[in-house]
Protein backbone atom coordinates (compact mmCIF):
# COMPACT_ATOMS: atom_id res chain seq x y z
CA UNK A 1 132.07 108.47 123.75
CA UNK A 2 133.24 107.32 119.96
CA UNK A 3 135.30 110.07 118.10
CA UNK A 4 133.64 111.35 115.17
CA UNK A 5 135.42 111.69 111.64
CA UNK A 6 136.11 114.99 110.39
CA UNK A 7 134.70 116.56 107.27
CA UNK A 8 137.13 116.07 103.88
CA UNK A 9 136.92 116.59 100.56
CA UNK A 10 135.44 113.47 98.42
CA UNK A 11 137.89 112.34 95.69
CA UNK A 12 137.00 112.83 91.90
CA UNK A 13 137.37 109.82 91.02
CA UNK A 14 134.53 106.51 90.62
CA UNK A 15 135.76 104.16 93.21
CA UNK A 16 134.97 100.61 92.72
CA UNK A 17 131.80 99.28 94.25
CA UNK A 18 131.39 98.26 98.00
CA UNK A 19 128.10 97.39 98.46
CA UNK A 20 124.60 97.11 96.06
CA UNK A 21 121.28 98.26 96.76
CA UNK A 22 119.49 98.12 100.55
CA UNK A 23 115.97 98.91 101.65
CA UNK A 24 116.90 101.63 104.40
CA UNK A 25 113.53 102.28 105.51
CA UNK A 26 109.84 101.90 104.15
CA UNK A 27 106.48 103.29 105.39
CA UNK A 28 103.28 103.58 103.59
CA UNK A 29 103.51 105.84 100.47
CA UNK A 30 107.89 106.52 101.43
CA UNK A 31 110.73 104.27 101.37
CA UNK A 32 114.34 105.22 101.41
CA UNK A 33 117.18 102.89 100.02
CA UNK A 34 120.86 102.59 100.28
CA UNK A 35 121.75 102.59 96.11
CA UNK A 36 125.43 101.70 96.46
CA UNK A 37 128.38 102.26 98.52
CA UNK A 38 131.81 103.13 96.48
CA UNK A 39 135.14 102.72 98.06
CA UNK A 40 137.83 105.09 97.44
CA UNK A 41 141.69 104.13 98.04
CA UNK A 42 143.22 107.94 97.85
CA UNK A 43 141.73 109.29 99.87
CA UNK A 44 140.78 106.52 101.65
CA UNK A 45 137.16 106.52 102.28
CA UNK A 46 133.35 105.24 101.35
CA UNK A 47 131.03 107.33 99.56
CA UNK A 48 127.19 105.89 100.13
CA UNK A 49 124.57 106.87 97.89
CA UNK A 50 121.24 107.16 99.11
CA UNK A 51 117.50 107.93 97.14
CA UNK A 52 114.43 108.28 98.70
CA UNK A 53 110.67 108.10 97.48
CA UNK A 54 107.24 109.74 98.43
CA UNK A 55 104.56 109.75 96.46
CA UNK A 56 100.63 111.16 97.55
CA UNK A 57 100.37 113.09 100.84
CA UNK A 58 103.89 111.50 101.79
CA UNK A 59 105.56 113.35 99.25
CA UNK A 60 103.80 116.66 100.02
CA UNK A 61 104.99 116.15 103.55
CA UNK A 62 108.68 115.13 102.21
CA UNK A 63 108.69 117.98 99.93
CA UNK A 64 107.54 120.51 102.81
CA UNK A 65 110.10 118.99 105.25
CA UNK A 66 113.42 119.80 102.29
CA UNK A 67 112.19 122.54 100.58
CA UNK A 68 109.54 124.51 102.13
CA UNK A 69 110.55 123.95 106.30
CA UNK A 70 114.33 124.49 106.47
CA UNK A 71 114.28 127.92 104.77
CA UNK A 72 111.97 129.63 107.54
CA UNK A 73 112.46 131.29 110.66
CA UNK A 74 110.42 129.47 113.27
CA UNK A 75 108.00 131.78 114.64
CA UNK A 76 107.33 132.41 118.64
CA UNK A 77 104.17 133.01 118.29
CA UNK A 78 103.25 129.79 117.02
CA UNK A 79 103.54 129.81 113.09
CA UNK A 80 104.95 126.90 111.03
CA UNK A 81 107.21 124.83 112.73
CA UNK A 82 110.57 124.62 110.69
CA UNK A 83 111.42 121.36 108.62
CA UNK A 84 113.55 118.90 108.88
CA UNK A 85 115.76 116.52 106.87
CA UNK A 86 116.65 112.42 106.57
CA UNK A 87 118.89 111.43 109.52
CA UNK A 88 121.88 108.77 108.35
CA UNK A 89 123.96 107.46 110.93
CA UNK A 90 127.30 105.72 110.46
CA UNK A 91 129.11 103.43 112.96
CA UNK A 92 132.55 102.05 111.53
CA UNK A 93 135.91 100.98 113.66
CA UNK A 94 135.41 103.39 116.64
CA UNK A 95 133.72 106.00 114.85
CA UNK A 96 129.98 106.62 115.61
CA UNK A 97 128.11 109.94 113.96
CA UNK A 98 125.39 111.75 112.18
CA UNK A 99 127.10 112.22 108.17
CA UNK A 100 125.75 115.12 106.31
CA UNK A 101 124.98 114.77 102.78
CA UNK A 102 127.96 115.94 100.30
CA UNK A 103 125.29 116.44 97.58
CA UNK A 104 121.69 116.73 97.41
CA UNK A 105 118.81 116.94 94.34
CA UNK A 106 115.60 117.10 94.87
CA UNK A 107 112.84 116.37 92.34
CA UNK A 108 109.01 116.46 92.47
CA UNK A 109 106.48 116.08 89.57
CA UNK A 110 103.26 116.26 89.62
CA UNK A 111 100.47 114.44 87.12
CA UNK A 112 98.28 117.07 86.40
CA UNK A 113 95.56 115.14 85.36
CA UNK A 114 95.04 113.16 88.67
CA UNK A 115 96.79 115.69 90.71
CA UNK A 116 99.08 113.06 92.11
CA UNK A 117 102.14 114.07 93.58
CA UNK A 118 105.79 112.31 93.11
CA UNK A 119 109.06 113.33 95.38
CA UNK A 120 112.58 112.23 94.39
CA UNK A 121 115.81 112.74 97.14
CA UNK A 122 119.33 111.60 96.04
CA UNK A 123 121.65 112.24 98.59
CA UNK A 124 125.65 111.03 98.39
CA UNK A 125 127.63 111.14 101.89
CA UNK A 126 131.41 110.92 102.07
CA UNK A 127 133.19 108.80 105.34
CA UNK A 128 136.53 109.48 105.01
CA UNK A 129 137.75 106.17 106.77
CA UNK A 130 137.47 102.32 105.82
CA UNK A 131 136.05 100.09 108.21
CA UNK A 132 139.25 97.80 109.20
CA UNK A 133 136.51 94.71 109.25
CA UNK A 134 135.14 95.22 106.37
CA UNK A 135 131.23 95.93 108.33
CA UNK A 136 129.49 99.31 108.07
CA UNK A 137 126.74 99.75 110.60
CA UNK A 138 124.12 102.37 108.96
CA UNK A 139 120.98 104.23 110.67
CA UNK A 140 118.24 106.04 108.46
CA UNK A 141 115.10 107.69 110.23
CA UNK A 142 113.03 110.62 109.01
CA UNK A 143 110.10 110.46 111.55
CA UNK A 144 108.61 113.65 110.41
CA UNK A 145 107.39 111.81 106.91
CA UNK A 146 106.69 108.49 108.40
CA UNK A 147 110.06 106.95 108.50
CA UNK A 148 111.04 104.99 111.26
CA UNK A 149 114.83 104.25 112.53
CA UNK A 150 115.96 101.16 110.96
CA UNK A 151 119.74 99.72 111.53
CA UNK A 152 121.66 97.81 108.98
CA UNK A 153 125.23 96.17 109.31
CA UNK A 154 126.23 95.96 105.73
CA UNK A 155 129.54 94.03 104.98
CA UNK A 156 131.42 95.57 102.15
CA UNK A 157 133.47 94.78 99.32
CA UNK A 158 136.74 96.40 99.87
CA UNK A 159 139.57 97.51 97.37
CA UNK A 160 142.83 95.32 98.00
């Protein structure tokens, strides 16, 4: 079984840029994209940078999922199920896990004039190791609001 990294604090600093933007996943009315990866020296480590978009009936269903599902007890008796939240997996050297978002923000707006619904995720995850290749292997999948796994090696651009 790979080891899994251990939670650390992100540094303050920028970093210098690893990787550009990447089409994680897409379905109908949702699609979730890598916006950059920054590497970090001290502490060594990646910090990847990830938005995702709903609009319509998939951003109700994203917007239920964050904000309205997490916060409530599921109920025995057969009430609301509770939500969920974007799955990112991270494969790098012989490390292979889940990586819980650092940061989150949230956004929706609505057009009150056609009722149309927009929903806004910007997530930033810290790895606190560099991949000794140079290649990044990255999972997304949300299946509760239509997202799909999808795998991606992405090669990096590493500080020397």
């Amino acid at each position: 079984m790979p080891r899994r990294w251990v939670p650390a604090i992100a540094p303050d600093d920028t970093g210098v840029p690893a990787h550009g933007p990447l089409l994680l996943s897409q379905a109908s009315g949702i699609r979730a994209e890598l916006d950059h990866v920054q590497a970090h020296a001290r502490p060594a480590g990646l910090m990847l940078h990830l938005r995702l978009h709903a609009d319509g009936p998939r951003a109700e269903t994203a917007r239920w999922q964050m904000i309205d599902g997490p916060r409530q007890k599921l109920d025995p008796a057969g009430g609301k199920p509770p939500g969920s939240e974007p799955v990112l997996r991270v494969a790098l050297n012989d490390l292979a896990d889940q990586v819980h978002a650092k940061t989150t923000s949230m956004h929706t707006f609505e057009d009150t004039t056609t009722n149309e619904v927009r929903f806004v995720l910007e997530s930033s995850y810290w790895i606190n190791e560099l991949p000794v290749d140079g290649r990044m292997h990255v999972s997304f999948t949300w299946p509760q609001t239509g997202l799909s796994d999808a795998a991606h090696t992405l090669v990096l651009t590493l500080p020397t």
